[in-house]
C-alpha atoms as a PDB file:
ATOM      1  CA  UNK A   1       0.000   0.000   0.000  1.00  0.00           C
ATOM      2  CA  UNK A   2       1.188   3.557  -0.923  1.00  0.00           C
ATOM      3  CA  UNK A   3       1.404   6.587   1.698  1.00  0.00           C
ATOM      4  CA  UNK A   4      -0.972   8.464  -0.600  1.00  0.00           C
ATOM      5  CA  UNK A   5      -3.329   5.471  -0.144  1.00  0.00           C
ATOM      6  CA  UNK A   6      -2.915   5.167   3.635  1.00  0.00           C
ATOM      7  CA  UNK A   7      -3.780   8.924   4.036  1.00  0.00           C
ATOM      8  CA  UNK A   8      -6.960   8.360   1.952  1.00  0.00           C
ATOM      9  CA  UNK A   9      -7.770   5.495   4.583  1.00  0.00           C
ATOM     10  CA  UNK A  10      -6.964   7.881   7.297  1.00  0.00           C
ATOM     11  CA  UNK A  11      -9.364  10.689   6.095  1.00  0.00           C
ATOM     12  CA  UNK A  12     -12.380   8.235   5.133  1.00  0.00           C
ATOM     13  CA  UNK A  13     -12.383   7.183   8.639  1.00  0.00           C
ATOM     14  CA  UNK A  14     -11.967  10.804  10.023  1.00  0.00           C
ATOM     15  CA  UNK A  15     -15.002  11.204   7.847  1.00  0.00           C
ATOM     16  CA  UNK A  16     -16.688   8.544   8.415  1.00  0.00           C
ATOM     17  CA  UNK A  17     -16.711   8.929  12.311  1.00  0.00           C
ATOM     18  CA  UNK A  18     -17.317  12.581  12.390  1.00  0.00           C
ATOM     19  CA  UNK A  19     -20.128  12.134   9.727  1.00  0.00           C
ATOM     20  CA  UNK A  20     -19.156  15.352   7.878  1.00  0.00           C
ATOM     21  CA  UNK A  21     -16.068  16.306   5.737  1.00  0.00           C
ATOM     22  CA  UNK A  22     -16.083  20.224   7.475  1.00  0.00           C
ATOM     23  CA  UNK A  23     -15.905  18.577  11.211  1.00  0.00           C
ATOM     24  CA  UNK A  24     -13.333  15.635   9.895  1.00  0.00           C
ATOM     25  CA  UNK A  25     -10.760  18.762   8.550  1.00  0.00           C
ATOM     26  CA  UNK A  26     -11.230  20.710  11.479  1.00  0.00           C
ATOM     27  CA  UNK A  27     -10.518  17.715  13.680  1.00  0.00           C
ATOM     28  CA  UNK A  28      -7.406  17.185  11.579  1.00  0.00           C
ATOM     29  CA  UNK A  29      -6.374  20.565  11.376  1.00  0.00           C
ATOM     30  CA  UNK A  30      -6.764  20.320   7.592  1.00  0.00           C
ATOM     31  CA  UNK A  31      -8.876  22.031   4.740  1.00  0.00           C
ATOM     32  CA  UNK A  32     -12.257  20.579   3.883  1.00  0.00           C
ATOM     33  CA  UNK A  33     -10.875  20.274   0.623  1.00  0.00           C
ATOM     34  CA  UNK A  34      -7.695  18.766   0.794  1.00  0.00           C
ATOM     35  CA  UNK A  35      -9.738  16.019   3.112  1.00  0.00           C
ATOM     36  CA  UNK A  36     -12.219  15.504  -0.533  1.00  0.00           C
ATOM     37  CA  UNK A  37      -8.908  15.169  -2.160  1.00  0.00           C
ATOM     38  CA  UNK A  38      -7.385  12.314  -0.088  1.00  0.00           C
ATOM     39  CA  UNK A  39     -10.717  10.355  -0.455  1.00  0.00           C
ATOM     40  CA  UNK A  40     -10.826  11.326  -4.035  1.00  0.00           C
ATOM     41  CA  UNK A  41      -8.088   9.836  -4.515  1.00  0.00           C
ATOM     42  CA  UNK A  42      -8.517   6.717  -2.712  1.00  0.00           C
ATOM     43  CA  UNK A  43     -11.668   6.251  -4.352  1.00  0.00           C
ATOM     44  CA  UNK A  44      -9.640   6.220  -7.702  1.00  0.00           C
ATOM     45  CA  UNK A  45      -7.137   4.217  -6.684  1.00  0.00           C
ATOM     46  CA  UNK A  46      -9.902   1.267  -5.577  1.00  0.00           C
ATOM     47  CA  UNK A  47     -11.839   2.072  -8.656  1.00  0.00           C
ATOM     48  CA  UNK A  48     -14.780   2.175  -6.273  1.00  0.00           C
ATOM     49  CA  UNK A  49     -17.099   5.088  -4.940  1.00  0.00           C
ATOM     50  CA  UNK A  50     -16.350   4.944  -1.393  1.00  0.00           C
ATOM     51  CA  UNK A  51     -18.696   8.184   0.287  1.00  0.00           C
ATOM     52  CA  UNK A  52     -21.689   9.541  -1.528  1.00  0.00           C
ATOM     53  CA  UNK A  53     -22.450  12.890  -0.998  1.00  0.00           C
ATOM     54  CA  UNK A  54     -26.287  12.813   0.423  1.00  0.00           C
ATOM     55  CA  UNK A  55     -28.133  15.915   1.553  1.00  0.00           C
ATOM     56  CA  UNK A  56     -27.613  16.676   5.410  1.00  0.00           C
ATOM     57  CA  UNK A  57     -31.399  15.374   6.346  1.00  0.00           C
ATOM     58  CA  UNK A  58     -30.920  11.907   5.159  1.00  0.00           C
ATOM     59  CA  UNK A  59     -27.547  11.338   6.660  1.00  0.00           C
END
């Protein structure tokens, strides 16, 4: 497994557990965005959809 890949792990479960990219970053001390990134990119490197964005209501 690459370190990119491992990151993208990391942040998934960040996101996962805190149910919300903006509260995963802040928890991190990182951007929303460069949190969307990492799972972007594990999500491309599985070939596989791994978080779907769903409106906050239904989550």
């Amino acid at each position: 497994m690459r370190l990119d890949q491992f990151s993208g792990i990391v942040a998934f479960v960040k996101v996962a557990e805190a149910r919300s990219f903006t509260r995963a970053a802040a928890e991190l001390g990182v951007a929303p965005a460069s949190l969307s990134e990492a799972v972007k990119g594990l999500e491309e490197a599985w070939g596989c959809g791994c978080s779907t964005a769903r409106p906050a209501a239904l989550a």
